[in-house]
N, C-alpha and C. Protein backbone atom coordinates (compact mmCIF):
# COMPACT_ATOMS: atom_id res chain seq x y z
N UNK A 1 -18.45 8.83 11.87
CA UNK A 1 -18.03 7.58 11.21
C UNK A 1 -19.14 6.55 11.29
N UNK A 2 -19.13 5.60 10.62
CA UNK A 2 -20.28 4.81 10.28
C UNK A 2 -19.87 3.63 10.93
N UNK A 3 -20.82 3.34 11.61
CA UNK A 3 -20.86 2.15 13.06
C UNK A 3 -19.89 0.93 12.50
N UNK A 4 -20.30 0.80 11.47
CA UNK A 4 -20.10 -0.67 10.74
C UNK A 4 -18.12 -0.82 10.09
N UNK A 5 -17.84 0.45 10.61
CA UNK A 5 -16.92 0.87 9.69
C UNK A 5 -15.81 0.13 10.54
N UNK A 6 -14.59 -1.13 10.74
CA UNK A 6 -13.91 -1.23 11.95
C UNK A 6 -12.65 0.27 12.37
N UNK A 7 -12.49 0.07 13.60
CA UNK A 7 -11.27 1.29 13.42
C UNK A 7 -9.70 0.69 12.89
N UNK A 8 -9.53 -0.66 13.46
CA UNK A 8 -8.32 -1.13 13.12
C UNK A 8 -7.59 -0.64 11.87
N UNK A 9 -6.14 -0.55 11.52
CA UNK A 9 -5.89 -0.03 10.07
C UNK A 9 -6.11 -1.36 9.21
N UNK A 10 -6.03 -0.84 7.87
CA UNK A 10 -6.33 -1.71 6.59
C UNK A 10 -4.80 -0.89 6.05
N UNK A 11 -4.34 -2.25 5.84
CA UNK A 11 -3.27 -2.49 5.14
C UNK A 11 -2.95 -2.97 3.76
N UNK A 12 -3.11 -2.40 2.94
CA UNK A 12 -2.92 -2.51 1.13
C UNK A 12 -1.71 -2.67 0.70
N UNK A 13 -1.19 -3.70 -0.08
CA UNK A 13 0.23 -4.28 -0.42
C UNK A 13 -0.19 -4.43 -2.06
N UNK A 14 0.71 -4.15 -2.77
CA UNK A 14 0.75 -4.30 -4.10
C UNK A 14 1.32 -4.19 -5.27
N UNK A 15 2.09 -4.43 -6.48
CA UNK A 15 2.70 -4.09 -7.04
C UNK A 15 2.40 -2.41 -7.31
N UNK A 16 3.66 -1.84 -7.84
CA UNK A 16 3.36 -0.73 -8.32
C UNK A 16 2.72 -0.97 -9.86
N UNK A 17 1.46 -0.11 -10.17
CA UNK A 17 0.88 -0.16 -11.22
C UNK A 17 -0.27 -1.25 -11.08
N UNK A 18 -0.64 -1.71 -9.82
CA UNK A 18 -1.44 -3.06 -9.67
C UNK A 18 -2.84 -2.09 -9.65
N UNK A 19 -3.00 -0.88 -9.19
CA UNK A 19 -4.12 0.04 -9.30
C UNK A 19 -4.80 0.73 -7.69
N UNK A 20 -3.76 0.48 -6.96
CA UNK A 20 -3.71 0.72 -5.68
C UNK A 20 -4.41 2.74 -5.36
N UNK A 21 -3.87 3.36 -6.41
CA UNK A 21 -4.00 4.21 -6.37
C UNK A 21 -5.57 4.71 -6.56
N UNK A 22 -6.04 4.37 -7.54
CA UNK A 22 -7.20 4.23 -8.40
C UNK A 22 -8.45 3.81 -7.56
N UNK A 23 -7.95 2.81 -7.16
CA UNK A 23 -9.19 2.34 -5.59
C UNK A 23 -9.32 2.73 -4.57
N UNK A 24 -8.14 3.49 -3.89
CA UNK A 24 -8.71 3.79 -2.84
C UNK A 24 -8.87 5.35 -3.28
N UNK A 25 -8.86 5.97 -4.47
CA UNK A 25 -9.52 7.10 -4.30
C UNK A 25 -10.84 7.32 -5.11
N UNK A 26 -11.41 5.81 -5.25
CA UNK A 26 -12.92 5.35 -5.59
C UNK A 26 -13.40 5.70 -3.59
N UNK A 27 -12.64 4.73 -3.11
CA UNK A 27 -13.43 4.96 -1.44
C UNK A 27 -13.18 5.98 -0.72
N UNK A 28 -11.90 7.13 -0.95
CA UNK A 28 -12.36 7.77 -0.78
C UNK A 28 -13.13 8.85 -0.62
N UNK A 29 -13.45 8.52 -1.93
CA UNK A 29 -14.58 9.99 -2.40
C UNK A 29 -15.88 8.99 -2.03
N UNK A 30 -16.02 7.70 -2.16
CA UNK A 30 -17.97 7.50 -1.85
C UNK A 30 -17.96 7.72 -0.41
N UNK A 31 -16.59 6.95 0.46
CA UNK A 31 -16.58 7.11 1.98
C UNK A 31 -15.44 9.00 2.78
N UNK A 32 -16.34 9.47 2.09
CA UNK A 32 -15.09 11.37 2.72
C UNK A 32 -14.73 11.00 4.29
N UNK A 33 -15.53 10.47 4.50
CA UNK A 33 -15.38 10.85 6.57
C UNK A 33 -15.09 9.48 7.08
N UNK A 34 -14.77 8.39 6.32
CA UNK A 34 -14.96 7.23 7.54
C UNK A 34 -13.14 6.97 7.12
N UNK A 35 -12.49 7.63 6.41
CA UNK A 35 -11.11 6.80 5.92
C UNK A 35 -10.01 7.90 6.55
N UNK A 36 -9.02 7.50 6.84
CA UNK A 36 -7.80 8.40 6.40
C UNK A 36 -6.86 7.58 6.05
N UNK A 37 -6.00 8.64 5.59
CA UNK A 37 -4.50 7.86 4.79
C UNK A 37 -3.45 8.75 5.48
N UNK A 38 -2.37 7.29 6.12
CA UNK A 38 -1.41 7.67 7.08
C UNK A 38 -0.30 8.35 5.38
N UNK A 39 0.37 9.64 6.03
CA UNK A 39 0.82 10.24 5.16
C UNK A 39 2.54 9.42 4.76
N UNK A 40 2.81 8.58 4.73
CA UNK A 40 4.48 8.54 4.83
C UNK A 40 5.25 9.41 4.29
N UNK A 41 6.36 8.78 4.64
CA UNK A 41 7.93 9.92 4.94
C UNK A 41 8.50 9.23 3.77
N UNK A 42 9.43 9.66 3.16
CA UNK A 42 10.20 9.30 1.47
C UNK A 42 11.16 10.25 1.83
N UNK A 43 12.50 9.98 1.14
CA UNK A 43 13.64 10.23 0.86
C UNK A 43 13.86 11.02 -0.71
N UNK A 44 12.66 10.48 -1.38
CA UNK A 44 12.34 10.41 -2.77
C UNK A 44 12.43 11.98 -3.11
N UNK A 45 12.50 12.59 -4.58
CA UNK A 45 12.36 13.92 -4.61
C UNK A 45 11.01 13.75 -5.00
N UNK A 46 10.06 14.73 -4.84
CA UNK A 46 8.65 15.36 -5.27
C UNK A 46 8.20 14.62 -6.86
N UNK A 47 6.99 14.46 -7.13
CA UNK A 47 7.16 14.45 -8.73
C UNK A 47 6.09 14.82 -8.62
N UNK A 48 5.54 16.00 -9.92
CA UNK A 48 4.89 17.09 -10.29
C UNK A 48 3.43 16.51 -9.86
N UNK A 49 2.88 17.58 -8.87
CA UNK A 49 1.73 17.53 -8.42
C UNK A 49 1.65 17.24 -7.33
N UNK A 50 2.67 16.22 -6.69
CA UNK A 50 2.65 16.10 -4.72
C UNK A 50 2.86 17.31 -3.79
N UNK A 51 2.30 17.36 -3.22
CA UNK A 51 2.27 18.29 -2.51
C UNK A 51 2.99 18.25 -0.81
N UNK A 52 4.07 18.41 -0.17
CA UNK A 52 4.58 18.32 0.98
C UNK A 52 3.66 18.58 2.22
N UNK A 53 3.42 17.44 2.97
CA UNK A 53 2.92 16.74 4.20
C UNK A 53 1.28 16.64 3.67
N UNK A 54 1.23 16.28 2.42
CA UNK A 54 -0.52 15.78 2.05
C UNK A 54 0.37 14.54 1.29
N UNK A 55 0.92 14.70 0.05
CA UNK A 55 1.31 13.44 -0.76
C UNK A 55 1.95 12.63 -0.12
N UNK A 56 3.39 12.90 0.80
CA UNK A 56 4.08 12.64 1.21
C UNK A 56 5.05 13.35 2.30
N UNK A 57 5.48 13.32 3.69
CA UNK A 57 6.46 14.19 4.40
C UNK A 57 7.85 13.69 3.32
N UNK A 58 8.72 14.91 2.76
CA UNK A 58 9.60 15.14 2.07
C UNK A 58 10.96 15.10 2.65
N UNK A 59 11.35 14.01 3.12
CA UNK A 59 13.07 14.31 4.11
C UNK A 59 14.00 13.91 3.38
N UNK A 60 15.18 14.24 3.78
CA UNK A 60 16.58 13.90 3.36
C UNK A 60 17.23 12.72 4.14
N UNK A 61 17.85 12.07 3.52
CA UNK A 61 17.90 10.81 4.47
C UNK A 61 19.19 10.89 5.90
N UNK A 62 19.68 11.94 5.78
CA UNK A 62 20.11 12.05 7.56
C UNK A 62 18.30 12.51 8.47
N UNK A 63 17.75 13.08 7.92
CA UNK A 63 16.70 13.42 8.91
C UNK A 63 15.98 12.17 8.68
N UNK A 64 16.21 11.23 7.88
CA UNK A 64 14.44 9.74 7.77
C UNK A 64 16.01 8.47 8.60
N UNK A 65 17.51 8.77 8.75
CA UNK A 65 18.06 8.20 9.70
C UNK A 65 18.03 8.04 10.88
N UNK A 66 17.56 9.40 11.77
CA UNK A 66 17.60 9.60 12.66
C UNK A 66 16.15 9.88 12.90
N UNK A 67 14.75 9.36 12.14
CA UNK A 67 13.71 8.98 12.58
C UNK A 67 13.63 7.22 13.01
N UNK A 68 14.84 7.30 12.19
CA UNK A 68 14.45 5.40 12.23
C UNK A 68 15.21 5.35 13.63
N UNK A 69 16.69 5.77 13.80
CA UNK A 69 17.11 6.03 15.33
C UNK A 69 16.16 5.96 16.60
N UNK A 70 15.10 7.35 16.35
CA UNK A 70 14.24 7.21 17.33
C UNK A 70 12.99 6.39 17.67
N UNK A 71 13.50 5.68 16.49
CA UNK A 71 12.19 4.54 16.73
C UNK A 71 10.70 4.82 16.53
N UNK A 72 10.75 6.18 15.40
CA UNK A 72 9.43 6.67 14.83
C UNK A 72 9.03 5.95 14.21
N UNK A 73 9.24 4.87 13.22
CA UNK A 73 8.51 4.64 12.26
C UNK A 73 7.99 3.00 13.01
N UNK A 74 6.72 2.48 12.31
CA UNK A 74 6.39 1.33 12.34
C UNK A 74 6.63 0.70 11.01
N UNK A 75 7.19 0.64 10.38
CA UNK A 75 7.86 0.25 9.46
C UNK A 75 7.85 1.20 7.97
N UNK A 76 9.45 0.70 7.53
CA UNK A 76 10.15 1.22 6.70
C UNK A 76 10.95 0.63 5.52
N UNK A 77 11.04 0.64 4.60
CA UNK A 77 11.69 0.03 3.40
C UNK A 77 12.23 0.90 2.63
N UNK A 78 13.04 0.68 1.75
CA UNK A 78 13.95 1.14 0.54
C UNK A 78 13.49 0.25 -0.36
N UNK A 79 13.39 1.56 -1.68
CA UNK A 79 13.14 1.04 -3.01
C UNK A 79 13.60 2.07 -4.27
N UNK A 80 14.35 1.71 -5.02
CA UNK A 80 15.07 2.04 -5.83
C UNK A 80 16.14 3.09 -4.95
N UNK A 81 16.84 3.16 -4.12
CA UNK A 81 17.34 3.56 -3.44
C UNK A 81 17.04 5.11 -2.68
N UNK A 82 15.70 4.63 -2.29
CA UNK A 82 15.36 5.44 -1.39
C UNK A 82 14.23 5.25 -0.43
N UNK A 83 14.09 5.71 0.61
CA UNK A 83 13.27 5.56 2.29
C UNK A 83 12.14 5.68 1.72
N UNK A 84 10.98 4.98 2.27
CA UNK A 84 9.53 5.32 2.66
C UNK A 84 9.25 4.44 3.84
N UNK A 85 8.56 5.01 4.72
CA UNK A 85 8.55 5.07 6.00
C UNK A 85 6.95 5.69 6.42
N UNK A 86 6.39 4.47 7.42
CA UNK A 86 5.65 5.03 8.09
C UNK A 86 5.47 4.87 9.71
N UNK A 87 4.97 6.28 10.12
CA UNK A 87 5.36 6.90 11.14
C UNK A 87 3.97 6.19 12.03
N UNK A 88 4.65 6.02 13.63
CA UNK A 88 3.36 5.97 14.50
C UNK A 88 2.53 6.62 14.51
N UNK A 89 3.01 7.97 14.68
CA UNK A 89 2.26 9.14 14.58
C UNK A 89 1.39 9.30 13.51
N UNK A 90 1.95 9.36 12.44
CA UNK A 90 0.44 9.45 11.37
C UNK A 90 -0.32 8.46 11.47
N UNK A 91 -0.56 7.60 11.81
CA UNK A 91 -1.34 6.72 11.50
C UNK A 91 -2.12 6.95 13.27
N UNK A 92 -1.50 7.24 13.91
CA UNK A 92 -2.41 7.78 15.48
C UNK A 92 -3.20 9.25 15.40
N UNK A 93 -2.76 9.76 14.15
CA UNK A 93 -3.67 11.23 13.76
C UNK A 93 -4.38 10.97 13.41
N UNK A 94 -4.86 9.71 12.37
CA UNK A 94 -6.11 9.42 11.63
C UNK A 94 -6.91 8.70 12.33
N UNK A 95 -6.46 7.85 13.29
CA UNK A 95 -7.40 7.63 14.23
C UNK A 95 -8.18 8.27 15.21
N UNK A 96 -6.84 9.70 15.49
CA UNK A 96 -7.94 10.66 16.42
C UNK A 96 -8.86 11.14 15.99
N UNK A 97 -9.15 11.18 14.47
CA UNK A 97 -9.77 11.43 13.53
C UNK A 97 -11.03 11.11 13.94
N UNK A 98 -11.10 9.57 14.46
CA UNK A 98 -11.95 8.97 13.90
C UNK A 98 -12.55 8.07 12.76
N UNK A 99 -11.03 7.90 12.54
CA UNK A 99 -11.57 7.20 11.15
C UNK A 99 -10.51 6.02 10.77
N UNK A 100 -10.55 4.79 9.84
CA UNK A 100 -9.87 4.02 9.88
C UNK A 100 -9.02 4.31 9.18
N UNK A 101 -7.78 3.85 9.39
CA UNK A 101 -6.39 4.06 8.74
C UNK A 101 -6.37 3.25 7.35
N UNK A 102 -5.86 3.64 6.70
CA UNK A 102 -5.36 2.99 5.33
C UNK A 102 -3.55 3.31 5.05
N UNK A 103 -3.12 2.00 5.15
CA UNK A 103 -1.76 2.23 4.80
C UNK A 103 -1.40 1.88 3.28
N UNK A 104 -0.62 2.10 2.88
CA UNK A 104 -0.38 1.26 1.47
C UNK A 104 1.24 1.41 1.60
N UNK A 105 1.65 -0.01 1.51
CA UNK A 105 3.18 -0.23 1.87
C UNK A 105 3.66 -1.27 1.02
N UNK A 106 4.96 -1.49 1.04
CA UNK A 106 5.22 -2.57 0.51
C UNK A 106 5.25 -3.96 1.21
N UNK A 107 5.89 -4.92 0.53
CA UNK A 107 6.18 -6.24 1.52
C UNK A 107 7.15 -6.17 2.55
N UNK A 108 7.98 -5.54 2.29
CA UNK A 108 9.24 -5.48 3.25
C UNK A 108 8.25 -4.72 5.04
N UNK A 109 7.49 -3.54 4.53
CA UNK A 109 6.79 -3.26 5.57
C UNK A 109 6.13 -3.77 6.14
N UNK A 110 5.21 -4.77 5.56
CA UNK A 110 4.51 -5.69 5.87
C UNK A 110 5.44 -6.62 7.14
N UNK A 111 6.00 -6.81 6.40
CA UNK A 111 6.75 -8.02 7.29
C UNK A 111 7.47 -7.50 8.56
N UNK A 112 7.23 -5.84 8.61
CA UNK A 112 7.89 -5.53 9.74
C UNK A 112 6.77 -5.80 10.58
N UNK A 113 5.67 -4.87 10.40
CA UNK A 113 4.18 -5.13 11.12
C UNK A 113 3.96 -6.20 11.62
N UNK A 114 3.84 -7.61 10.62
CA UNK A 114 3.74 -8.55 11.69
C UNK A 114 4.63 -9.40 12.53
N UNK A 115 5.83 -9.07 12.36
CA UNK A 115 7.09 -9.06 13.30
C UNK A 115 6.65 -8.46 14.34
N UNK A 116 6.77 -7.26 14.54
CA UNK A 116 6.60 -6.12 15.65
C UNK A 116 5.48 -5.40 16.18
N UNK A 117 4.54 -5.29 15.28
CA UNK A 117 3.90 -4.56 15.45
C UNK A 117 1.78 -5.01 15.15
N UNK A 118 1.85 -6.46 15.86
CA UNK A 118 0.84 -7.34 16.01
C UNK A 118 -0.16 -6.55 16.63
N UNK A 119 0.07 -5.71 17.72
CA UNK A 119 -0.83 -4.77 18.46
C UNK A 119 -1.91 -4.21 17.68
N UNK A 120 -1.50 -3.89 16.60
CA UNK A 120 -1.99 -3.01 15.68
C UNK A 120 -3.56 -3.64 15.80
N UNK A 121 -3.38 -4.99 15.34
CA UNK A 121 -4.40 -5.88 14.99
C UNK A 121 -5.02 -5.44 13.54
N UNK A 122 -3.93 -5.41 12.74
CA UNK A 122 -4.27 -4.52 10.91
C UNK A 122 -4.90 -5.73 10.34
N UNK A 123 -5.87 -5.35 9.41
CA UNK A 123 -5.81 -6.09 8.18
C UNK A 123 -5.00 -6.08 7.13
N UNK A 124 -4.81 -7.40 6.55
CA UNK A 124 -3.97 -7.54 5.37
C UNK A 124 -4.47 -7.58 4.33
N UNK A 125 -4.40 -6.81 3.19
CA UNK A 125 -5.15 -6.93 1.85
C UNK A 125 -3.85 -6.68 0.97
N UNK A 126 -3.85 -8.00 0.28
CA UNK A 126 -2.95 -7.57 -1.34
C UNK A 126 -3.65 -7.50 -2.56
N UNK A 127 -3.48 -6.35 -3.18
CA UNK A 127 -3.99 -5.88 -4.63
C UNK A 127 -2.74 -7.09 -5.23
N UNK A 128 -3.34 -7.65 -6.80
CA UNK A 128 -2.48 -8.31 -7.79
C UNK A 128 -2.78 -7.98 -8.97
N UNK A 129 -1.97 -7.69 -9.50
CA UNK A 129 -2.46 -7.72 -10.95
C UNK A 129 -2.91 -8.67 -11.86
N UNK A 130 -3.12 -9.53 -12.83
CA UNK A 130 -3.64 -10.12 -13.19
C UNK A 130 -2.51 -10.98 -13.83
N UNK A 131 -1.45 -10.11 -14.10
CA UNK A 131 -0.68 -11.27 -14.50
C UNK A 131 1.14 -10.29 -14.28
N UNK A 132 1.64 -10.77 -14.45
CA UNK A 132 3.20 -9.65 -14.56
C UNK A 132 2.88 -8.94 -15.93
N UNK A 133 2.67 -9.68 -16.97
CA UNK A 133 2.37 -9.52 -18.46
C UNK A 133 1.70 -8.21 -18.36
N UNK A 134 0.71 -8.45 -18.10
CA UNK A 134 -0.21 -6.95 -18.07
C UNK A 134 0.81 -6.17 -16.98
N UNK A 135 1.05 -6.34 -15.61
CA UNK A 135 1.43 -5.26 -15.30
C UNK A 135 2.57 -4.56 -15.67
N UNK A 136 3.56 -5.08 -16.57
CA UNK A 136 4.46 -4.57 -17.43
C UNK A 136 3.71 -3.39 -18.42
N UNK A 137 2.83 -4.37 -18.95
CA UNK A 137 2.55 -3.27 -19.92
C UNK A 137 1.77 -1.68 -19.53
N UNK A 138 1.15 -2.17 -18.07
CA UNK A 138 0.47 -0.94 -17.73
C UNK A 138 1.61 -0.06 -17.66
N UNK A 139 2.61 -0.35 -16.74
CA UNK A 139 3.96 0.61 -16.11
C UNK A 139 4.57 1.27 -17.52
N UNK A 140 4.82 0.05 -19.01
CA UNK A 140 5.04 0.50 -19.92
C UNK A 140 4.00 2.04 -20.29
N UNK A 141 2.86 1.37 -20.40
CA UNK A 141 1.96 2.84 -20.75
C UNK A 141 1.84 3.99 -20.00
N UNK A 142 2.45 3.95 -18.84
CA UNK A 142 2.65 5.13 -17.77
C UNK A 142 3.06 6.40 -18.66
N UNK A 143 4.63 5.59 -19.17
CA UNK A 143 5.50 6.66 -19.61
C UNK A 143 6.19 7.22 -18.96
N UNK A 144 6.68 6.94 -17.83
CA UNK A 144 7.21 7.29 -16.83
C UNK A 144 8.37 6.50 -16.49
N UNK A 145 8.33 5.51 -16.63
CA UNK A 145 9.55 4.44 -16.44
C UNK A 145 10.71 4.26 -17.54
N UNK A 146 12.13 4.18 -17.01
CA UNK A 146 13.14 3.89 -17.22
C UNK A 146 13.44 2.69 -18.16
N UNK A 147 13.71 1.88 -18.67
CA UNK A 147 14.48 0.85 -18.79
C UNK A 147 14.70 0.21 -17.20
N UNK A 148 15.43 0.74 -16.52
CA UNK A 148 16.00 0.04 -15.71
C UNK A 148 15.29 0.15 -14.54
N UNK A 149 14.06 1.22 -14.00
CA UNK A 149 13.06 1.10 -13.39
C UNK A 149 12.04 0.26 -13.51
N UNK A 150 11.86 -0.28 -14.92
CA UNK A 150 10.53 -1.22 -15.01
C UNK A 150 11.46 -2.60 -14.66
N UNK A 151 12.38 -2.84 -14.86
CA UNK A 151 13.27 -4.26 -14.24
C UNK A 151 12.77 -4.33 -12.66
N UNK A 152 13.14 -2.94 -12.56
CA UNK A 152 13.11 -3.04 -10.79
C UNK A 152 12.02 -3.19 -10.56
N UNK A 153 11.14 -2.75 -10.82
CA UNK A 153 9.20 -2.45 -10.13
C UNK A 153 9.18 -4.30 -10.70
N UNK A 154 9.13 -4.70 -11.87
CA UNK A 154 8.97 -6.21 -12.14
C UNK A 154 9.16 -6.98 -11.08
N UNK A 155 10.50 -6.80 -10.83
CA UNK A 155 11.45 -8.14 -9.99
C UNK A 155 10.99 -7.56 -8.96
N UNK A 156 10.43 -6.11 -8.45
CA UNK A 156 9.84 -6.26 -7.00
C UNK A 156 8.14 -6.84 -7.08
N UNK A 157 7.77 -6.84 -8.20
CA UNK A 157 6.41 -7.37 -8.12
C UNK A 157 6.44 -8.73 -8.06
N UNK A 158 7.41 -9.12 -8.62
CA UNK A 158 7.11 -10.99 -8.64
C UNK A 158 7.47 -11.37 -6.77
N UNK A 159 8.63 -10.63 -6.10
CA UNK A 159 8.80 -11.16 -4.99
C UNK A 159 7.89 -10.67 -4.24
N UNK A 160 7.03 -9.77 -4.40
CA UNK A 160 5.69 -9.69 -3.62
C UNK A 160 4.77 -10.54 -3.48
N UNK A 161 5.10 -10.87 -4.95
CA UNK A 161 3.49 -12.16 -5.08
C UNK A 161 3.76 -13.37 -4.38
N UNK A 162 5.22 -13.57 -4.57
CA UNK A 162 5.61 -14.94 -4.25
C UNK A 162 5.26 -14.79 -2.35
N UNK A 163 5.55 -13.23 -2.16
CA UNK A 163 4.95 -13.26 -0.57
C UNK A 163 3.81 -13.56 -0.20
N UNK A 164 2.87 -13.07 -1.30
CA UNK A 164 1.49 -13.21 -0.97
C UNK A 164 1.49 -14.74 -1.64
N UNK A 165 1.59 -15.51 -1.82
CA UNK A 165 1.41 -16.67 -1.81
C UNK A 165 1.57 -17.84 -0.57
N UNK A 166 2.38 -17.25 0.40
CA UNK A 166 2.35 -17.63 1.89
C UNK A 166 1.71 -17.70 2.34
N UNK A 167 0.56 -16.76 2.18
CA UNK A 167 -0.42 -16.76 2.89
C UNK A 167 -0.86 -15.69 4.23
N UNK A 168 0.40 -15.21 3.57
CA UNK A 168 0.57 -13.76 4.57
C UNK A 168 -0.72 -13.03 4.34
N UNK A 169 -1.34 -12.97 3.72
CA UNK A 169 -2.58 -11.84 3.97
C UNK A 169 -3.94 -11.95 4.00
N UNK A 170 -4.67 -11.24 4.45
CA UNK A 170 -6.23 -11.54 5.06
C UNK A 170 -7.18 -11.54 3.81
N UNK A 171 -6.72 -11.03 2.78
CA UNK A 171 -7.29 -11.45 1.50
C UNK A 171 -6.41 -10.98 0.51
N UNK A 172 -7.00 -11.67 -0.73
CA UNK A 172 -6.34 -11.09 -1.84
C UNK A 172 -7.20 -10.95 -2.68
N UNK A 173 -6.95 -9.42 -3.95
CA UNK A 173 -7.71 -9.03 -4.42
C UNK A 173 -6.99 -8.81 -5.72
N UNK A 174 -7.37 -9.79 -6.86
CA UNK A 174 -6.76 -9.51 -8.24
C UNK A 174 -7.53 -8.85 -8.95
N UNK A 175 -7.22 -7.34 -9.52
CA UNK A 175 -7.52 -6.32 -10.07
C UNK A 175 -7.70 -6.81 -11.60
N UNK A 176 -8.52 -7.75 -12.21
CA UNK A 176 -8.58 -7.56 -13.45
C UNK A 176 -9.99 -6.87 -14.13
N UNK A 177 -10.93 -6.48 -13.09
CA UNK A 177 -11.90 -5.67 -13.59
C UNK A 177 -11.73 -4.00 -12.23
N UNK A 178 -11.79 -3.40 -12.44
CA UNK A 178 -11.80 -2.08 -11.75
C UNK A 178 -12.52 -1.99 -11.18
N UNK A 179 -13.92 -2.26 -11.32
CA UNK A 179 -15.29 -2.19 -10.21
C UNK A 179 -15.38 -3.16 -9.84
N UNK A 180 -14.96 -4.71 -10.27
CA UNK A 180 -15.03 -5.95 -9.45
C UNK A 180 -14.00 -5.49 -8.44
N UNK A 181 -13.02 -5.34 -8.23
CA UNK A 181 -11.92 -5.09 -7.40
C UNK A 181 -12.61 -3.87 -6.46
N UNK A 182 -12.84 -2.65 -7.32
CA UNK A 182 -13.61 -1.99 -5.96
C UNK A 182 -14.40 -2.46 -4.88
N UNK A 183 -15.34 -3.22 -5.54
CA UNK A 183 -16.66 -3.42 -4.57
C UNK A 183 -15.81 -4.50 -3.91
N UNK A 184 -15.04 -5.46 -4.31
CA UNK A 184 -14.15 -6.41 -3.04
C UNK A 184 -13.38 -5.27 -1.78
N UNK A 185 -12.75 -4.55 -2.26
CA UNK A 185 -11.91 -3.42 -1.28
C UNK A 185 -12.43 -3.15 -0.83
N UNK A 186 -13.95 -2.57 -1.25
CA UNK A 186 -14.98 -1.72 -0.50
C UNK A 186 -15.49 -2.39 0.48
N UNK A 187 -15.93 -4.08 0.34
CA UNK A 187 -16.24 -4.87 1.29
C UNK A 187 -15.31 -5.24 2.38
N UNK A 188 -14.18 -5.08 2.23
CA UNK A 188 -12.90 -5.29 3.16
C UNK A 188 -13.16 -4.10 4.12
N UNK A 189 -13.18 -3.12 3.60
CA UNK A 189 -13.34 -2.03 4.34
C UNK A 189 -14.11 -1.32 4.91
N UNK A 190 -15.13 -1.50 4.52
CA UNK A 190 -16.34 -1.36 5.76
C UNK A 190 -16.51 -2.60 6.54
N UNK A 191 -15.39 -3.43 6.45
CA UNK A 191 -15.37 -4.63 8.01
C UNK A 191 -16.44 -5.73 7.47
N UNK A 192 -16.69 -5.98 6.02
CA UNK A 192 -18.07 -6.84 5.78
C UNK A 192 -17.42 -8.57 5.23
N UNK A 193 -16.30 -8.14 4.86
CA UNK A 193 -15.34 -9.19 4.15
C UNK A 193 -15.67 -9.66 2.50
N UNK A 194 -14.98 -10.29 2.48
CA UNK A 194 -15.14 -11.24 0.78
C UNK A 194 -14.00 -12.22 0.76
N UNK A 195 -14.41 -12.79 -0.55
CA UNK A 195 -13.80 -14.22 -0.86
C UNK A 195 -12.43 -13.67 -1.32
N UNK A 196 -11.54 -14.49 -0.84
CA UNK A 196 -10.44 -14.20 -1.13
C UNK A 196 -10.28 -14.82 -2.97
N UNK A 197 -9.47 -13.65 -4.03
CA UNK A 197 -9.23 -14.29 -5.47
C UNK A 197 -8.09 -15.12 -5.12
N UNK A 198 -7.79 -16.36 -6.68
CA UNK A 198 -6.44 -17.03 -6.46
C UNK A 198 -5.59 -16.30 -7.10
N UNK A 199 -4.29 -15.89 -6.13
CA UNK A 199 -2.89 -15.43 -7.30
C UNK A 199 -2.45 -16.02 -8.43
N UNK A 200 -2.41 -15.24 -9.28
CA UNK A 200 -1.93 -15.69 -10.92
C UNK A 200 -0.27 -16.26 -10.75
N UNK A 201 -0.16 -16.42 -11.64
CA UNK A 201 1.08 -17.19 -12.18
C UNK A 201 1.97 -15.91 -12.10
N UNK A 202 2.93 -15.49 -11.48
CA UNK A 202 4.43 -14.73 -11.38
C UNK A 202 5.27 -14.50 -12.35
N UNK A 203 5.55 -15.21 -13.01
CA UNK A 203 6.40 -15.46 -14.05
C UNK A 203 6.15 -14.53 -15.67
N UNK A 204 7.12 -14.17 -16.16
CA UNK A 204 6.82 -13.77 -17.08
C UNK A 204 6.51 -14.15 -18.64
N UNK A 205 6.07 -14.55 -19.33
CA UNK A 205 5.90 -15.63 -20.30
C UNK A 205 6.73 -14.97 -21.31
């Protein structure tokens, strides 16, 4: 791993469709050896191409009940009515690794972390999209969404932002160019920093 690299985890918050996906698998293909990604646990069924305990650990929600029972997870949320959850344990595998953790969670998780789980000493980074406007339309161009799924991903994106407007996080990074946004992430993450962007307007016009 590369000296410069911190070990602490990096914590990524963002709407769905904000491009969360897209960036960190820019870093991790320039950075192979200095990253890992804690795997979470979902309730969710599979969708074509995930692969069980690489995409996601695949449970049923008496078995992601009785993880939360034992007090496995460092935080956990429901969304569209179902678990994602991440575990101490994965995120203590990627460190034995050697390498820094990358979580990508929602707000609700977030807010467990710095409730409980301060030890960590994580960074906070929120991806934004540039506006709701656009990120509607990206989720629209997916092709993948419902009617009544893009309501939900919306109304969970605006109460994200309105989180990240608290001031809850160690930067923020509005995705309206793809390589401007990389090279900010990229600087977060090799421990070098950058200017935090201002959050756009929430609302939908």
């Amino acid at each position: 791993m590369s000296s410069r690299v911190p070990l602490n985890p990096l914590i990524l918050c963002g709407p769905s469709g904000s491009g969360k996906s897209t960036l960190l698998g820019k870093l991790f293909k320039e950075f192979p050896n200095d990253f890992g990604f804690s795997i979470s646990h979902t309730t969710r069924q599979p969708r074509e191409g995930e692969i069980l305990g690489k995409s996601y650990h695949f449970v049923n929600r008496d078995v992601f009940q009785k993880l939360i029972q034992a007090g496995s997870f460092i935080e956990y949320a429901t969304f569209s009515n179902n678990y994602y959850g991440t575990s101490a344990k994965a995120v203590a595998e990627v460190g034995l690794q050697n390498r820094r953790c990358i979580l990508d969670i929602d707000a609700q998780g977030v807010k467990i972390i710095k409730d409980k789980h301060q030890n960590l000493q994580p960074t906070f980074v929120f991806l934004s999209p540039p506006s709701i406007d656009s990120l509607a339309r990206r989720l629209v161009k997916r092709g993948s969404e419902t009617e009544e799924s893009l309501r939900s991903r919306l109304d969970a994106a605006k109460g994200e932002m309105e989180y990240a407007q608290t001031g809850a996080f160690d930067y923020v990074i509005v995705n309206d160019d793809i390589e401007q946004a990389y090279e900010k992430l990229r600087k977060v993450a090799l421990g070098e920093g950058t200017e935090s962007d201002i959050l756009p307007d929430n609302r939908i016009a």
